[in-house]
Structures are given as C-alpha cells and as structure tokens.
C-alpha atoms as a PDB file:
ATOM      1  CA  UNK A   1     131.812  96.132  98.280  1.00  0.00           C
ATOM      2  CA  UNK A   2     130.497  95.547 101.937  1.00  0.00           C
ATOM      3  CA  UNK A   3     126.800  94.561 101.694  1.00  0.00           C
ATOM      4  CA  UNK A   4     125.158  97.308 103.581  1.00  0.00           C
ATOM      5  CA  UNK A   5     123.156  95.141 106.200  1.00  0.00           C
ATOM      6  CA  UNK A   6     126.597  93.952 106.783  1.00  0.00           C
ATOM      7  CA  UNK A   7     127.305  97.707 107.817  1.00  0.00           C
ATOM      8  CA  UNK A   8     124.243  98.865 109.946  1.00  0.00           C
ATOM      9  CA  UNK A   9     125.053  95.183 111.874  1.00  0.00           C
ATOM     10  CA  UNK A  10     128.513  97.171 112.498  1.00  0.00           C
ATOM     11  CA  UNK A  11     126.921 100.078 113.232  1.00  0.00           C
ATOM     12  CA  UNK A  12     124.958  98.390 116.439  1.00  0.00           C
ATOM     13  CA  UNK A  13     127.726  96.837 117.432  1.00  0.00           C
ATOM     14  CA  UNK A  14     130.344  99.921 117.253  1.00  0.00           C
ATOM     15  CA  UNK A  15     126.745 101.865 119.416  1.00  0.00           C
ATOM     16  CA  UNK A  16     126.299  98.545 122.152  1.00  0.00           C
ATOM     17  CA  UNK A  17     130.124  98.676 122.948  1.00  0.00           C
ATOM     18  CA  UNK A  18     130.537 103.011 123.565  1.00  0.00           C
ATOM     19  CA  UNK A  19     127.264 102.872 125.079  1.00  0.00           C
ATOM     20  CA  UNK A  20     128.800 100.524 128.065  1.00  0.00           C
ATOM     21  CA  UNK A  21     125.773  98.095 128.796  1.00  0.00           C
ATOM     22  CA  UNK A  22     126.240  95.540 131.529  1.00  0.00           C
ATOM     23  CA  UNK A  23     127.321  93.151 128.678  1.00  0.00           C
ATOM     24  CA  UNK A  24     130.884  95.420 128.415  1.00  0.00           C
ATOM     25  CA  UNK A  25     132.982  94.443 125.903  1.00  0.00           C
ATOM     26  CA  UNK A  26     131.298  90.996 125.196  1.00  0.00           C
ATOM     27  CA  UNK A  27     129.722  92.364 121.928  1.00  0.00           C
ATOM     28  CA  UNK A  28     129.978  89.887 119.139  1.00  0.00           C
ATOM     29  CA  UNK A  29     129.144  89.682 115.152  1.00  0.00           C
ATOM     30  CA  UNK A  30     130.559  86.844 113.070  1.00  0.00           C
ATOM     31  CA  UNK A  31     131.053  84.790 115.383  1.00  0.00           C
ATOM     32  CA  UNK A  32     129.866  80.992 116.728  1.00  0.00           C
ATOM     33  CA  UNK A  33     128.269  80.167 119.901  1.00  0.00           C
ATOM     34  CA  UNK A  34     128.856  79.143 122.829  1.00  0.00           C
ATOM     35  CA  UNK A  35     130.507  81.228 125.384  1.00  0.00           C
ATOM     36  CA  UNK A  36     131.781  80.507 128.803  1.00  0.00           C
ATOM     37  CA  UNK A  37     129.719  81.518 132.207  1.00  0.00           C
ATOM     38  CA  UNK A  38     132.845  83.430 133.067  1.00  0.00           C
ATOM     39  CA  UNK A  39     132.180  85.742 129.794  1.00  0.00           C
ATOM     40  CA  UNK A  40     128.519  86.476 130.500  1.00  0.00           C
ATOM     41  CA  UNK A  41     126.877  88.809 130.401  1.00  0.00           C
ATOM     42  CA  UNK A  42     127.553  88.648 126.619  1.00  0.00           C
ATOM     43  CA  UNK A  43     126.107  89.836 123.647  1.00  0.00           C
ATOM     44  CA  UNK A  44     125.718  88.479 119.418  1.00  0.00           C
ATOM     45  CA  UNK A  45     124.161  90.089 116.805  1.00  0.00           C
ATOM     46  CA  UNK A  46     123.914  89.233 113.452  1.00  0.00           C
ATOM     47  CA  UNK A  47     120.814  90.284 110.391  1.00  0.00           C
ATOM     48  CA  UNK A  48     119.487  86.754 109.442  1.00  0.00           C
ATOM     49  CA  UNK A  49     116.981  88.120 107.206  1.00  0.00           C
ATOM     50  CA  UNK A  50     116.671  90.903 104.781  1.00  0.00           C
ATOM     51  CA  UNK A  51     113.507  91.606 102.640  1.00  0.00           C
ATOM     52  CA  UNK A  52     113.170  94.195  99.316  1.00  0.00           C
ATOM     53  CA  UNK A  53     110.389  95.549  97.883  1.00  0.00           C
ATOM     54  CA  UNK A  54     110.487  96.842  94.410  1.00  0.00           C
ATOM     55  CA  UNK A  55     110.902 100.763  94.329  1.00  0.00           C
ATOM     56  CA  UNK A  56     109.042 100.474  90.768  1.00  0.00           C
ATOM     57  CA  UNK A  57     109.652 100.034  86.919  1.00  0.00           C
ATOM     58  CA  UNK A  58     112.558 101.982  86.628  1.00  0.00           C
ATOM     59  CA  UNK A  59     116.452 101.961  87.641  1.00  0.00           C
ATOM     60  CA  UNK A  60     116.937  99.248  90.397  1.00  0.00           C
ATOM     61  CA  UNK A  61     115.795 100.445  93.590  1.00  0.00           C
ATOM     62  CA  UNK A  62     114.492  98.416  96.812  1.00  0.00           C
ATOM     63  CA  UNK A  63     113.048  99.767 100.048  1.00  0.00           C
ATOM     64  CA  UNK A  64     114.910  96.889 102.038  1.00  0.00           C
ATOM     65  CA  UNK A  65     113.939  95.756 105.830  1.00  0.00           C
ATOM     66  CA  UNK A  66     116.631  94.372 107.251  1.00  0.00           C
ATOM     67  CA  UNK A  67     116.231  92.080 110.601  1.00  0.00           C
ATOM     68  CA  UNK A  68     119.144  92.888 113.312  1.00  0.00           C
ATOM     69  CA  UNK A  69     119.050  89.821 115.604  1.00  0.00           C
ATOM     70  CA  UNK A  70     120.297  90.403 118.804  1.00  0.00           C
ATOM     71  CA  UNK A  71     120.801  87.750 121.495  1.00  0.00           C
ATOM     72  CA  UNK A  72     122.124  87.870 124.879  1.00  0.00           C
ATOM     73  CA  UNK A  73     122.944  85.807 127.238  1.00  0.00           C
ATOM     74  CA  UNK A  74     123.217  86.393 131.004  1.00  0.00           C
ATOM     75  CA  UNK A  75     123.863  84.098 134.473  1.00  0.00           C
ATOM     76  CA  UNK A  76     122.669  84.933 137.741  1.00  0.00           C
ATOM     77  CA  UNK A  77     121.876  83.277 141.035  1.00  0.00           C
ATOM     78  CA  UNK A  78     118.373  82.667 140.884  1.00  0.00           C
ATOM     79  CA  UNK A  79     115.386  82.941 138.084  1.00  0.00           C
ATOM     80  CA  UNK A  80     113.789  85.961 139.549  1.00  0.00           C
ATOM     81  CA  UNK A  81     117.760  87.628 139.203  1.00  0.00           C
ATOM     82  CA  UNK A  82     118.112  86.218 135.641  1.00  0.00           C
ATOM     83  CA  UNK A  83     115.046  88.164 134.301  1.00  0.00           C
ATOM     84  CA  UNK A  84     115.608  91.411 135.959  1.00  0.00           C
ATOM     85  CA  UNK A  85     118.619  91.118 134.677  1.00  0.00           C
ATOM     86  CA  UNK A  86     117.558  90.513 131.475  1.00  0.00           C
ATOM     87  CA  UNK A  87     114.965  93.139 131.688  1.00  0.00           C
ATOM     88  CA  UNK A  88     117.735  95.674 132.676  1.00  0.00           C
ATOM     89  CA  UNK A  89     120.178  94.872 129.483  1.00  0.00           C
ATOM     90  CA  UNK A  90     116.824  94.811 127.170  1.00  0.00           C
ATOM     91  CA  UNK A  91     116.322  98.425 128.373  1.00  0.00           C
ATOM     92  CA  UNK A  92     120.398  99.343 127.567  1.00  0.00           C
ATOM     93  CA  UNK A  93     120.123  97.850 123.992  1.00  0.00           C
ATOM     94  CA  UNK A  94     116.980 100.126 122.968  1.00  0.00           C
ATOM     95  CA  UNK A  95     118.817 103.190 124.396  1.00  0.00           C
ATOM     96  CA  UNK A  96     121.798 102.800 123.097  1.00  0.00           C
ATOM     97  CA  UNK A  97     120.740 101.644 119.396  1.00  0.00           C
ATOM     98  CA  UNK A  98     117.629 104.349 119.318  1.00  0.00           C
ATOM     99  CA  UNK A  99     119.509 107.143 120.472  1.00  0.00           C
ATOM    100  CA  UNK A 100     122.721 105.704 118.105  1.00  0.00           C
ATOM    101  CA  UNK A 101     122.957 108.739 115.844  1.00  0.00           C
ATOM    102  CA  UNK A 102     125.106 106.927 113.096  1.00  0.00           C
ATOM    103  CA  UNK A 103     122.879 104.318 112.963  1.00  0.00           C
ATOM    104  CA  UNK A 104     119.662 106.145 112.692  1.00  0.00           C
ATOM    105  CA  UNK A 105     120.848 108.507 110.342  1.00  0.00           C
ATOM    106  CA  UNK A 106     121.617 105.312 108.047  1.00  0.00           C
ATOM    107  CA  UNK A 107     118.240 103.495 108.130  1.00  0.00           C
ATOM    108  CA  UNK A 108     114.807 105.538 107.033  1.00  0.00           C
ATOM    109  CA  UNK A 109     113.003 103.945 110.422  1.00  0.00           C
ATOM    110  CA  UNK A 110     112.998 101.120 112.531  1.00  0.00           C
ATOM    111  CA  UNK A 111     109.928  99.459 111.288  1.00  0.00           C
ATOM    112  CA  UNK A 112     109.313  96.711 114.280  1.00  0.00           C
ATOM    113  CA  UNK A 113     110.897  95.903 117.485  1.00  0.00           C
ATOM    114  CA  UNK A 114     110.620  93.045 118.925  1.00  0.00           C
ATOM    115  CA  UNK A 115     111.741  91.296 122.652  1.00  0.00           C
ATOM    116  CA  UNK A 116     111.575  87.670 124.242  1.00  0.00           C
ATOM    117  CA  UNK A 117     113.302  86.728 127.431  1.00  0.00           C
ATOM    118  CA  UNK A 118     113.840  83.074 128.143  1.00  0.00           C
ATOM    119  CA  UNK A 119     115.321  81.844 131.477  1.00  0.00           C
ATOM    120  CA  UNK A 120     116.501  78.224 131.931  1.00  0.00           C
ATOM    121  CA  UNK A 121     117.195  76.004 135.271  1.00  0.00           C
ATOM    122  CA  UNK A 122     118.264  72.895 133.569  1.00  0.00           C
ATOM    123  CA  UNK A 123     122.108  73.637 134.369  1.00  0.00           C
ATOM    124  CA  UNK A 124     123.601  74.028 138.141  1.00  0.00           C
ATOM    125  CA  UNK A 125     123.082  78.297 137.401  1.00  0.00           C
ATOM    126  CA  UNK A 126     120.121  79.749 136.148  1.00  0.00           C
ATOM    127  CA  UNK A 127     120.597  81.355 132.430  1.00  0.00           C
ATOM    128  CA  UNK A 128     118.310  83.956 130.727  1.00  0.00           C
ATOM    129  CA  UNK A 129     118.460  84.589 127.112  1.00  0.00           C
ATOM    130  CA  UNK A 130     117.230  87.938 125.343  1.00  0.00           C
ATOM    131  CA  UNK A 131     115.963  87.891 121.684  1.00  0.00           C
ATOM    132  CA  UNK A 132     115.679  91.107 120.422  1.00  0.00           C
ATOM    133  CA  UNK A 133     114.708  91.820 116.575  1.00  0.00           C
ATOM    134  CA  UNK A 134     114.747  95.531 115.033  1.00  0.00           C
ATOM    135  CA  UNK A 135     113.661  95.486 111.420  1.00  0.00           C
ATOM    136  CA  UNK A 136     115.889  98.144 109.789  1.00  0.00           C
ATOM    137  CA  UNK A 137     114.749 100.269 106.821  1.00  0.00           C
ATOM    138  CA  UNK A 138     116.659 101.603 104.194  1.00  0.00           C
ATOM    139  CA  UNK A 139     116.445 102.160 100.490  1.00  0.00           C
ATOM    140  CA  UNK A 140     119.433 100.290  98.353  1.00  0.00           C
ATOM    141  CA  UNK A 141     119.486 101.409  94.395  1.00  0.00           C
ATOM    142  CA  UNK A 142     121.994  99.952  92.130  1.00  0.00           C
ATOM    143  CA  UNK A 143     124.148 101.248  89.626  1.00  0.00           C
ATOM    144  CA  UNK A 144     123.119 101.398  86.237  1.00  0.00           C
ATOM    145  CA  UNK A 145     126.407 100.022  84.036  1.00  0.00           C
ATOM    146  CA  UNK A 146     127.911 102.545  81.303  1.00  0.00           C
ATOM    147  CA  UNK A 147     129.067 106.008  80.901  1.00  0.00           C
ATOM    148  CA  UNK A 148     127.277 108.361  83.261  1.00  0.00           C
ATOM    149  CA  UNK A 149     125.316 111.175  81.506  1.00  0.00           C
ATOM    150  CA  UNK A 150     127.040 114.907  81.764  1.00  0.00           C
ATOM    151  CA  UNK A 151     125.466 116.604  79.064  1.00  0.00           C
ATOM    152  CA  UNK A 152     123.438 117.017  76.090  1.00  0.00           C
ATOM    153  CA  UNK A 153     123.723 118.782  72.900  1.00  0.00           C
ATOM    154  CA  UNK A 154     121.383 118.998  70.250  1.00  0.00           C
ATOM    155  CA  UNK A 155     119.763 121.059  67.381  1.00  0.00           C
ATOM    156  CA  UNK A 156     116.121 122.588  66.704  1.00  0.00           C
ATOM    157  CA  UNK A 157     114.833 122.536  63.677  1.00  0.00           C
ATOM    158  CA  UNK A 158     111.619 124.430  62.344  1.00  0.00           C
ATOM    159  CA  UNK A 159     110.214 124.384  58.942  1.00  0.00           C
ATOM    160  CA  UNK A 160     108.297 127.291  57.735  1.00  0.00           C
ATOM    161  CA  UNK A 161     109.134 128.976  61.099  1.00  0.00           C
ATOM    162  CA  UNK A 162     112.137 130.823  60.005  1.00  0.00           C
ATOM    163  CA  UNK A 163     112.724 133.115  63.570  1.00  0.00           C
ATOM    164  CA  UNK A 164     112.804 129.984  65.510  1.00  0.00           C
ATOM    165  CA  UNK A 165     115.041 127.533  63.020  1.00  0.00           C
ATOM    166  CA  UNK A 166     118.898 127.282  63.939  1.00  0.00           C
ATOM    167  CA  UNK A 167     118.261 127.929  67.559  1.00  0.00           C
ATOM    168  CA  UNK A 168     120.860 126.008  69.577  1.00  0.00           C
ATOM    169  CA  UNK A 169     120.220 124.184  72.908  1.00  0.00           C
ATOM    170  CA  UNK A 170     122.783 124.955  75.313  1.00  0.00           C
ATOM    171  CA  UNK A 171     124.719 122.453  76.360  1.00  0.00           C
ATOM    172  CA  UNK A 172     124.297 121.583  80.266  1.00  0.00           C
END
C-alpha cells in the first residue's frame, strides 16, 4: 500500500514535468541534494509534514493536510537575474500544479500556499533558491477489519397484534 501523500507528491511531479517549466526534466522526489550548476535550473519536492484531524467517534477517518515542499534551485549571472528568474519558475509551479487536473481532483483544496525566494553571492555565480509549500487536503478513512456487511435478515414479532406477527423483513 503506497501512503497516499506519497501519491499526490507523484502527482506534482508527473504535472511539473508535462507542464515544461524552465526547470525541464530536472524534477526530483526521493532523492538527496546537491546538484551540479550544469543541472540547474532544477527542481525537488518532497511532503515533510502531514497533519490529521479526527473525522469523529466513529470508523477511522482523518481530514489530513499534507505539506508538498517544493524547492528549486536556479544560477544566473547576476542577483537581479537570479530572482527574476526565480520569480518566473514560482509563477510555472502554481500554473502547472493549480490547473493539474489529476491532482486537484485528488485533494478536497489547497488549504495554504506559501513562497520564499533566497538568492546567495557567496560562490563565484549567484544562486537563488525557491521554497514553495502547498498544504494539500484530503480525507483518508481506514478499513474496518472483518467480513463486510451485504445483508440482513431478520424476523418481527408482535404479541397481541395478530395482522402484523410473522411479517418477514426482506432481505437487502
């Protein structure tokens, strides 16, 4: 059984690659860091976190939020390039996971979005990093262990009400 954040994570990446962002190909899940400057622009997204709230008393049922990190990491010449550039592939990873039909049709709603860009000097080229976090609702139930229920049969009795006593239920 494939845990289910496990599958929307999937899902964005299956929607980043078709949807041809600057980042190409470079879209990674399960996978370490770093990459080279050759393979950038380059994307990794993985769901660190994933909260449930009880559904209620009954069968097991959660209304789950699960948090689809997304980083990416881009090179260009100068700062002021790095953030546009990061501003730019931002813009292609809300389109392509919002308009994702496979992936919205698997979550209830996408309860919080949010972005950070972070450019850095300290090597020779100038590097800008995207953090992007989409909190991904869905309800998970579990299933209940035994025989499922397909019917019922059963018997009313009446006493004293003799027109209503041997009436069978019908079985559904």
């Amino acid at each position: 059984m494939t845990l289910y954040r496990a599958e929307l994570r999937e899902m964005a990446v299956d929607a980043l690659k078709a949807a041809n962002t600057i980042a190409g190909p470079n879209v990674f899940s399960a996978r370490s860091l770093p990459v080279t400057d050759e393979a950038l622009p380059a994307l990794y997204l993985q769901v660190p976190d994933d909260d449930g709230v009880s559904d209620g008393r009954s069968a097991p049922s959660f209304t789950r939020t699960a948090t689809l990190a997304i980083r990416g990491y881009v090179a260009a010449g100068t700062p002021e390039k790095s953030e546009l550039v990061l501003e730019h592939l931002a813009e292609q990873i809300e389109l392509a996971l919002m308009t994702s039909v496979p992936l919205m049709a698997a979550v209830q709603q996408v309860s919080f979005l949010r972005t950070q860009m972070l450019v850095s000097s300290d090597t020779g080229q100038h590097k800008g990093e995207l953090r992007m976090l989409l909190g991904l609702e869905y309800t998970e139930t579990y299933p209940l262990p035994g025989t499922p229920l397909t019917g019922i049969t059963g018997q009313i009795e009446a006493t004293g009400h003799d027109d209503f006593a041997g009436f069978s239920a019908q079985t559904i």
